[in-house]
N, C-alpha and C. Protein backbone atom coordinates (compact mmCIF):
# COMPACT_ATOMS: atom_id res chain seq x y z
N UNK A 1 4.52 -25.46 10.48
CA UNK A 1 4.32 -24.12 9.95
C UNK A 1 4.07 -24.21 8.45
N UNK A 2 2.84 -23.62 8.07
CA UNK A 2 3.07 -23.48 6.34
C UNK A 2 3.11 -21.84 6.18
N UNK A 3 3.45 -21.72 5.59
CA UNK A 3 4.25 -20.25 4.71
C UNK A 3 3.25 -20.80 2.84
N UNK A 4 2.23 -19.42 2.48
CA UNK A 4 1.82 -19.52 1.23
C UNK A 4 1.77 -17.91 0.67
N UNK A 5 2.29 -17.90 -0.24
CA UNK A 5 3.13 -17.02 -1.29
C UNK A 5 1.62 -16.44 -2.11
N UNK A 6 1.27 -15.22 -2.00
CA UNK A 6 0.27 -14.38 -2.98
C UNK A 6 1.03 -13.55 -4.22
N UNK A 7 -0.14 -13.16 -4.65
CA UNK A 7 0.68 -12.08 -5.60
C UNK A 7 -0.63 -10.95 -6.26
N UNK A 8 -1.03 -9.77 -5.90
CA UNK A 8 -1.83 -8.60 -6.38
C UNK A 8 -1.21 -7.89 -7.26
N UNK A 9 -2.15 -7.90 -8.84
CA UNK A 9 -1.82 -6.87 -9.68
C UNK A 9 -2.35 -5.83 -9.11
N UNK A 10 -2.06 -4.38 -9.48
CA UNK A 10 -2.83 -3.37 -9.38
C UNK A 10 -2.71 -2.01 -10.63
N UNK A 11 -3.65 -1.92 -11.09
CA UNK A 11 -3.23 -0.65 -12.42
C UNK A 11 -3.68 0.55 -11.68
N UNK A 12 -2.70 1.74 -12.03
CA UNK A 12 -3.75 2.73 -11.33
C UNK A 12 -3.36 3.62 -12.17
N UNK A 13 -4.55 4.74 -12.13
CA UNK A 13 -4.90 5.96 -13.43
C UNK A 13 -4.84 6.75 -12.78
N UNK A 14 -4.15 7.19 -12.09
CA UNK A 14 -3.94 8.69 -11.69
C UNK A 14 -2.24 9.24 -10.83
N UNK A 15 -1.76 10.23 -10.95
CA UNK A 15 -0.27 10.14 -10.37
C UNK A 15 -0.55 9.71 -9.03
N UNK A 16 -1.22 10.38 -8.12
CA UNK A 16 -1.74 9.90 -7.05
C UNK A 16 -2.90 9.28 -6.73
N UNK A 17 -2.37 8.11 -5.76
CA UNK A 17 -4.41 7.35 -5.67
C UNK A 17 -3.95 6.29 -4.38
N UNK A 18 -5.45 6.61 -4.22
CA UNK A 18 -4.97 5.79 -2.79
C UNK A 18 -6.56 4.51 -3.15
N UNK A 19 -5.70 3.31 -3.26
CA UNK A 19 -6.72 2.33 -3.50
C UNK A 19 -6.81 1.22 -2.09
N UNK A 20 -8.44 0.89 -1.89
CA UNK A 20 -8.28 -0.28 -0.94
C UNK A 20 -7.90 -1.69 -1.39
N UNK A 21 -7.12 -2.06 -0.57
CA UNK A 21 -7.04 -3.65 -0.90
C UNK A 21 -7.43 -4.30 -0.05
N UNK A 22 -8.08 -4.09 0.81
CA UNK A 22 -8.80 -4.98 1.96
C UNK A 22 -9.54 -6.13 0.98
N UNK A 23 -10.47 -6.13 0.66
CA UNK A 23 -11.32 -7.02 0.45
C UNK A 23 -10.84 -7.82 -0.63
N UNK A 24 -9.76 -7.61 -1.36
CA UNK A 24 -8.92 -8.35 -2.38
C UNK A 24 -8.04 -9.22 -1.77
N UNK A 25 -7.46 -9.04 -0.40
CA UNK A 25 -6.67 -9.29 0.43
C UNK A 25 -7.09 -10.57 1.04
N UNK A 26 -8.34 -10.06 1.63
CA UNK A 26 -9.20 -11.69 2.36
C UNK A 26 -9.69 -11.97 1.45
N UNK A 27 -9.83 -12.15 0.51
CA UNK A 27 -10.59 -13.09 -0.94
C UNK A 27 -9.22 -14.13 -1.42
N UNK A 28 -8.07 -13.35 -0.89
CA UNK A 28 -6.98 -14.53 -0.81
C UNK A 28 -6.22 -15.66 0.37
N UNK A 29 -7.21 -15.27 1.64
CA UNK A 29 -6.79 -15.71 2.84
C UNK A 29 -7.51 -17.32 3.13
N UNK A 30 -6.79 -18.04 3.39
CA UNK A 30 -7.59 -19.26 3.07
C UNK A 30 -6.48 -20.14 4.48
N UNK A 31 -6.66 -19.46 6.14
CA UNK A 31 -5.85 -20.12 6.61
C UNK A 31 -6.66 -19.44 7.98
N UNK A 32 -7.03 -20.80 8.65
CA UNK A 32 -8.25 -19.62 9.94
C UNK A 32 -7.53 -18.38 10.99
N UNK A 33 -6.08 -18.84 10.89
CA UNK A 33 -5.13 -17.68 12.23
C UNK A 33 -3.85 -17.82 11.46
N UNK A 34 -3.18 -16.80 11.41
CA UNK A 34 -1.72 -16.94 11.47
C UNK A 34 -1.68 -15.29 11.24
N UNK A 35 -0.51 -14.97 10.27
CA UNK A 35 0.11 -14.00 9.96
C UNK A 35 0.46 -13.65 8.19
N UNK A 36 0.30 -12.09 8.59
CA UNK A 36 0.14 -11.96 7.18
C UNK A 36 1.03 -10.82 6.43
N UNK A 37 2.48 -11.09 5.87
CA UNK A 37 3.20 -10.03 5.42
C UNK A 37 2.62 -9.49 3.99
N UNK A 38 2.32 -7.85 3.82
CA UNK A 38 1.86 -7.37 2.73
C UNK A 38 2.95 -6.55 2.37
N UNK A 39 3.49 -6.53 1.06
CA UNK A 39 4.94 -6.23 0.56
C UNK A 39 4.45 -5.35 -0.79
N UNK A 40 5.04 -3.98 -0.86
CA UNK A 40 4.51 -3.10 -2.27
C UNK A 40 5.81 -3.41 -3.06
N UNK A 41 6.29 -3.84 -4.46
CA UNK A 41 7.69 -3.89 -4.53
C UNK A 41 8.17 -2.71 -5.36
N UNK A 42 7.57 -1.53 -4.97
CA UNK A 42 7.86 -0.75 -6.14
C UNK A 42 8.19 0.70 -5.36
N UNK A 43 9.17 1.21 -5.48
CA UNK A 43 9.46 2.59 -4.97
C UNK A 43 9.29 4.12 -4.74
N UNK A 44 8.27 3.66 -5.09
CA UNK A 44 7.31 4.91 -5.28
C UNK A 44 5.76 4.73 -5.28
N UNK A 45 5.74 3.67 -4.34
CA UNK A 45 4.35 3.20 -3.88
C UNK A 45 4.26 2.98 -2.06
N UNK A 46 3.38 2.66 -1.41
CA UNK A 46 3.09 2.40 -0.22
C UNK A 46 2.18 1.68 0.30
N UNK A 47 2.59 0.77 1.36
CA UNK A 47 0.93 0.59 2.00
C UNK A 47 0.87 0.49 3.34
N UNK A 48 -0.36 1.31 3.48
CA UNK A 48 -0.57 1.58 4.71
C UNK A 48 -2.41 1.02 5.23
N UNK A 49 -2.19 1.49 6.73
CA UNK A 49 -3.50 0.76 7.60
C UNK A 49 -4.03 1.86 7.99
N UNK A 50 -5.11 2.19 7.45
CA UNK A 50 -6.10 3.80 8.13
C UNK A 50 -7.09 3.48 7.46
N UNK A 51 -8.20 4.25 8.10
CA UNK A 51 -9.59 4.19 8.16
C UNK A 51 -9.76 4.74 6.56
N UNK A 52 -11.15 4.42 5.83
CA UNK A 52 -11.46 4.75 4.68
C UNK A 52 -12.52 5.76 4.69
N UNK A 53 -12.04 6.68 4.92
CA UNK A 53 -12.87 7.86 5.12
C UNK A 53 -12.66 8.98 3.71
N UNK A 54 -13.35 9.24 2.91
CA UNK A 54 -13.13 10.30 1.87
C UNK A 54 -12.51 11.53 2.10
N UNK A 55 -12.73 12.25 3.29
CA UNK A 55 -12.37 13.07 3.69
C UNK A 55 -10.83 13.19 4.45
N UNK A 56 -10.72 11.85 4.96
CA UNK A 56 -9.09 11.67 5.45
C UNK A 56 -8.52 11.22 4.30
N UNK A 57 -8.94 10.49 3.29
CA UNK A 57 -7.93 10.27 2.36
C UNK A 57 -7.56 11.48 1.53
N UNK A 58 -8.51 12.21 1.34
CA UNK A 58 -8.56 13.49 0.39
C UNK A 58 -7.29 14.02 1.40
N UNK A 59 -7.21 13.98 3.06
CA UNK A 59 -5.79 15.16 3.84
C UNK A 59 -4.72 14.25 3.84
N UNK A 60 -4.78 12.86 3.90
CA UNK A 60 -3.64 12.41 2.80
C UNK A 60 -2.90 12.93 2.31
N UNK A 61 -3.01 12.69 0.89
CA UNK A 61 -2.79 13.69 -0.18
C UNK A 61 -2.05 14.74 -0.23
N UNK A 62 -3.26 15.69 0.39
CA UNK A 62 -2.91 17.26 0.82
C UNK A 62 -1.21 17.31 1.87
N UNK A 63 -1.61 16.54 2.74
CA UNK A 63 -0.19 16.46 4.19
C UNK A 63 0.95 16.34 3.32
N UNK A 64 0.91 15.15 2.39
CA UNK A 64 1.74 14.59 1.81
C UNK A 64 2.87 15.84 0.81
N UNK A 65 1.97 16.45 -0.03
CA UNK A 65 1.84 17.40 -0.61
C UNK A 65 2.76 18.76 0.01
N UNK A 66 2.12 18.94 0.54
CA UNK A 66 2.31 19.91 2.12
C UNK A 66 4.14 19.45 2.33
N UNK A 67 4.63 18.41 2.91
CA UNK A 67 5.78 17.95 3.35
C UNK A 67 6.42 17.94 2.41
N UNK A 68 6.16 17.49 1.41
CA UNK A 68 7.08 17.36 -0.01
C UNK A 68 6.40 17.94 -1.09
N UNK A 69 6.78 19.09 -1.41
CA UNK A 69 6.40 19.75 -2.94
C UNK A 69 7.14 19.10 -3.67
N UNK A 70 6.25 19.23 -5.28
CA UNK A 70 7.04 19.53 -6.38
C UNK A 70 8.00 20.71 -6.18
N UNK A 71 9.24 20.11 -6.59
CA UNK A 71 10.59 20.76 -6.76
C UNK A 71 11.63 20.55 -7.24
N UNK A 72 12.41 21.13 -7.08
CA UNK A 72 13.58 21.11 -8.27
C UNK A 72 14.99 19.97 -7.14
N UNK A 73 14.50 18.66 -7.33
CA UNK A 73 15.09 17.81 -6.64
C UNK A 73 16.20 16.99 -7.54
N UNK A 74 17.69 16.83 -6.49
CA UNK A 74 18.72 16.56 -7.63
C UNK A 74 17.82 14.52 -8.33
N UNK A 75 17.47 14.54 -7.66
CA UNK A 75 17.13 12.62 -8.59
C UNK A 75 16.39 13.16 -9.80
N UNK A 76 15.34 14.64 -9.94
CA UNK A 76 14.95 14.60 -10.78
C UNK A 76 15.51 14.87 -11.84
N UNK A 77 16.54 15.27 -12.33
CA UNK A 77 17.64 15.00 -13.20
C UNK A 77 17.61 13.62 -13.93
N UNK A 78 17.53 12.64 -13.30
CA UNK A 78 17.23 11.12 -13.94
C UNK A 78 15.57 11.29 -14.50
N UNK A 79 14.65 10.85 -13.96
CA UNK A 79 13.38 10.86 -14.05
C UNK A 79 12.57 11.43 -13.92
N UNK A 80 12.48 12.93 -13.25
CA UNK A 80 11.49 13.87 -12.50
C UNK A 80 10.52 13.14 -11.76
N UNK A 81 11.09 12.18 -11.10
CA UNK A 81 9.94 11.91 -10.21
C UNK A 81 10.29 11.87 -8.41
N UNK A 82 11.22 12.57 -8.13
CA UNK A 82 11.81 12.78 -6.76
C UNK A 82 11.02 13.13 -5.73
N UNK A 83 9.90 13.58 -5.89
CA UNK A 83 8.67 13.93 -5.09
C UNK A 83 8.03 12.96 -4.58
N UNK A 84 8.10 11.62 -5.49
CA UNK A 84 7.37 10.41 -5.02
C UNK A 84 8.27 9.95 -4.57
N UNK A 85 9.29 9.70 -4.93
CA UNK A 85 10.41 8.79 -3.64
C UNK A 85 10.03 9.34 -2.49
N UNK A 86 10.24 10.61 -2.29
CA UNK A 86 10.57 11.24 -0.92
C UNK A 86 9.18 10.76 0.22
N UNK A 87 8.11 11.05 -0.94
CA UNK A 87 7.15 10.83 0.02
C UNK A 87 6.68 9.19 0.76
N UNK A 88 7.28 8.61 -0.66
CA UNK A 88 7.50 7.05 -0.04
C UNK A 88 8.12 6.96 0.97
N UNK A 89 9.48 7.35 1.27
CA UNK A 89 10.22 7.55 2.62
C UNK A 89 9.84 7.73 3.98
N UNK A 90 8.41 8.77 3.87
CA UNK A 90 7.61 9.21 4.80
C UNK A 90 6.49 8.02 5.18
N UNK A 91 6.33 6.77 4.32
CA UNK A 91 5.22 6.08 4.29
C UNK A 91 6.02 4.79 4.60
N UNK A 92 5.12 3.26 4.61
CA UNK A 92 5.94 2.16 4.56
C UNK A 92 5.58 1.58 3.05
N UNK A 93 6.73 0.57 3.03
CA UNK A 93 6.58 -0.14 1.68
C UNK A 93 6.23 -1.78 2.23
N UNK A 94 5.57 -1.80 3.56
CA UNK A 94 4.77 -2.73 3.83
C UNK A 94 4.64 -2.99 5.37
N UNK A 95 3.15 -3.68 5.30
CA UNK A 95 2.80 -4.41 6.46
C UNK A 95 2.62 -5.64 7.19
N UNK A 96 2.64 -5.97 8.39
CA UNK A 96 2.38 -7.45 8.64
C UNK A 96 1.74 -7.31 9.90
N UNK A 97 0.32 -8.11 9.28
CA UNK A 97 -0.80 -7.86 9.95
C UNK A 97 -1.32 -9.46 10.80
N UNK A 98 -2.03 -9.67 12.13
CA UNK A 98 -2.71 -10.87 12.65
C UNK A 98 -3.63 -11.03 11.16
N UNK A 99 -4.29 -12.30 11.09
CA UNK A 99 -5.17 -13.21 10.38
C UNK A 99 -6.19 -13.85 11.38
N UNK A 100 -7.33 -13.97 11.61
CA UNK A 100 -8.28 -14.67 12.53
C UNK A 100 -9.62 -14.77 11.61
N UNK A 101 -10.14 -16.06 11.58
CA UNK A 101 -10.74 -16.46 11.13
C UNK A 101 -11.13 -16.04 9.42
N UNK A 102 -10.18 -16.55 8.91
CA UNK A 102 -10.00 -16.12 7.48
C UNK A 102 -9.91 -14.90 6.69
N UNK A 103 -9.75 -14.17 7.70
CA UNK A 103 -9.42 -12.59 7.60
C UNK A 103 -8.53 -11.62 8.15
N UNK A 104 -8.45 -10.88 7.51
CA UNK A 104 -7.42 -9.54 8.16
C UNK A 104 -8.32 -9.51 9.68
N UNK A 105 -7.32 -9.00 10.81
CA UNK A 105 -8.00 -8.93 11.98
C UNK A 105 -7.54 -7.49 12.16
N UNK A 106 -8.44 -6.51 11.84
CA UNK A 106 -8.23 -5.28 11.43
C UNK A 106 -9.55 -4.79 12.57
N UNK A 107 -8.96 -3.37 13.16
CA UNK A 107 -10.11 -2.98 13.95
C UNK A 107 -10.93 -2.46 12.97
N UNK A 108 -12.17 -2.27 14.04
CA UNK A 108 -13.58 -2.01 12.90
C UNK A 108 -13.49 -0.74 11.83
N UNK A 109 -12.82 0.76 11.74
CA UNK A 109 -12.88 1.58 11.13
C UNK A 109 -11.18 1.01 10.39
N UNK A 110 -10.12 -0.12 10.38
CA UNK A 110 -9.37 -0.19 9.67
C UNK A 110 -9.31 -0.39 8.38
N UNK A 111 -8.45 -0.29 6.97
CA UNK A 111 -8.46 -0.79 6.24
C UNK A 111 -6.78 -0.96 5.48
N UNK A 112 -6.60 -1.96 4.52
CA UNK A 112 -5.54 -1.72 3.97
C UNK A 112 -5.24 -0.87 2.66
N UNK A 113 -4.46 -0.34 2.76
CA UNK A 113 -4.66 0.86 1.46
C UNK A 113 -2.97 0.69 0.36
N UNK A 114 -2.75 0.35 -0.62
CA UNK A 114 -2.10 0.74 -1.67
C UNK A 114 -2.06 2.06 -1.87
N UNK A 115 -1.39 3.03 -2.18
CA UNK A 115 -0.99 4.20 -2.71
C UNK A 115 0.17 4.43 -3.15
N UNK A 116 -0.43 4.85 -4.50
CA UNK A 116 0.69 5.13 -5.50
C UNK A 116 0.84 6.89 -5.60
N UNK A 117 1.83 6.45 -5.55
CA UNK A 117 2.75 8.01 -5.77
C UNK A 117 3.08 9.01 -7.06
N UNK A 118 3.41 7.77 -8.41
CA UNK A 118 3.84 7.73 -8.97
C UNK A 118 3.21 7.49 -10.34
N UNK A 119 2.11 7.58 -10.39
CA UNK A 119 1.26 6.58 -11.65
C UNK A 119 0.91 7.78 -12.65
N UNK A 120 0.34 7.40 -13.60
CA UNK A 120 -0.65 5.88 -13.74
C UNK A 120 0.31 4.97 -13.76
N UNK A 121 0.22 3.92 -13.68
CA UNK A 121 1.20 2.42 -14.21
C UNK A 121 0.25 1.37 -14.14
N UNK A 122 0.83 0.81 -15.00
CA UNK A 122 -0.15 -0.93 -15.13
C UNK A 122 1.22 -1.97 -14.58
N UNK A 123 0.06 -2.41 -13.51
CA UNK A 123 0.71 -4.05 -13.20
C UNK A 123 1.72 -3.84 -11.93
N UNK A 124 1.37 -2.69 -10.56
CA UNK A 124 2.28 -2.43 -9.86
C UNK A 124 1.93 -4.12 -9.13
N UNK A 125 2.78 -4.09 -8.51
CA UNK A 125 3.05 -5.81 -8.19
C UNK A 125 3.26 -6.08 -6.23
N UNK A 126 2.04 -6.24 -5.51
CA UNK A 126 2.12 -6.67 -4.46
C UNK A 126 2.32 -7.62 -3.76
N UNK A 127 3.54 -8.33 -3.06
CA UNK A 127 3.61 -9.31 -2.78
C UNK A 127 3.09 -9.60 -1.21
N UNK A 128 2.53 -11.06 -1.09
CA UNK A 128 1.79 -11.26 -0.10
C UNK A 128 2.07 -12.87 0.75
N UNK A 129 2.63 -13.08 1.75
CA UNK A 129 2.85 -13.91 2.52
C UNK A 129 2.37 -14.52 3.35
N UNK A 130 1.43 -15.42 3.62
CA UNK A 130 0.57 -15.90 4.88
C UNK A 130 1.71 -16.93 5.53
N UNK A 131 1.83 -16.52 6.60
CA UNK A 131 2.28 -18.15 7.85
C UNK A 131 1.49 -18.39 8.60
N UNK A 132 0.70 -19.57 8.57
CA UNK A 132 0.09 -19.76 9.76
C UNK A 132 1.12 -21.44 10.33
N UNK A 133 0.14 -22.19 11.27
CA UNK A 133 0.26 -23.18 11.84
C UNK A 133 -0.16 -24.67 11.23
């Protein structure tokens, strides 16, 4: 078994944004099959597997929005940012995906997506795990 250790910066300019990492992802895959843990380490971020459609990412957003308003939440007392935890809660803070032939083995309309909750921030920090054979 080898086990090899990644690591994705990501800056993002807006409180909310939903960025792809697909193709950043297999530009680091260098193993023909195995497995692939994708890890966000930050709490008020997510990543998830859905199609890249402008129009679904835009109801994203909106759903998200929708379930959790801005509000007068007791964490925001520390930071005012209790809106993005919550909605992180609703999301994962990672995936682990098949690998086949040097790539994510993602169905054809899949993709992997980063979304931040919480930004702008520079340097949110994705950690990334391949095991193969």
């Amino acid at each position: 078994m080898t086990i090899k250790n990644y690591y994705l910066q990501i800056d993002t300019h807006k409180k909310f944004e939903i960025i792809d990492i697909t193709s950043r992802i297999n530009d680091l895959i260098d193993v023909d099959e195995g497995i692939i843990s994708i890890f966000s380490k930050h709490s008020t971020t997510a990543i998830v597997v859905n199609e890249n459609e402008s129009g679904l990412l835009k109801d994203f957003e909106s759903i998200l929005n929708d379930l959790v308003p801005d509000d007068n939440y007791n964490h925001d007392k520390i930071d005012n940012n209790a809106s993005s935890h919550l909605k992180s809660l609703l999301l994962s803070s990672g995936e682990c995906l098949p690998v086949k032939d040097f790539r994510l083995d993602l169905g054809v309309w899949q993709s992997v997506f980063f979304i931040e909750l919480d930004g702008p921030r520079v340097a949110r920090t994705i950690s990334l795990k391949v095991i193969s054979d």
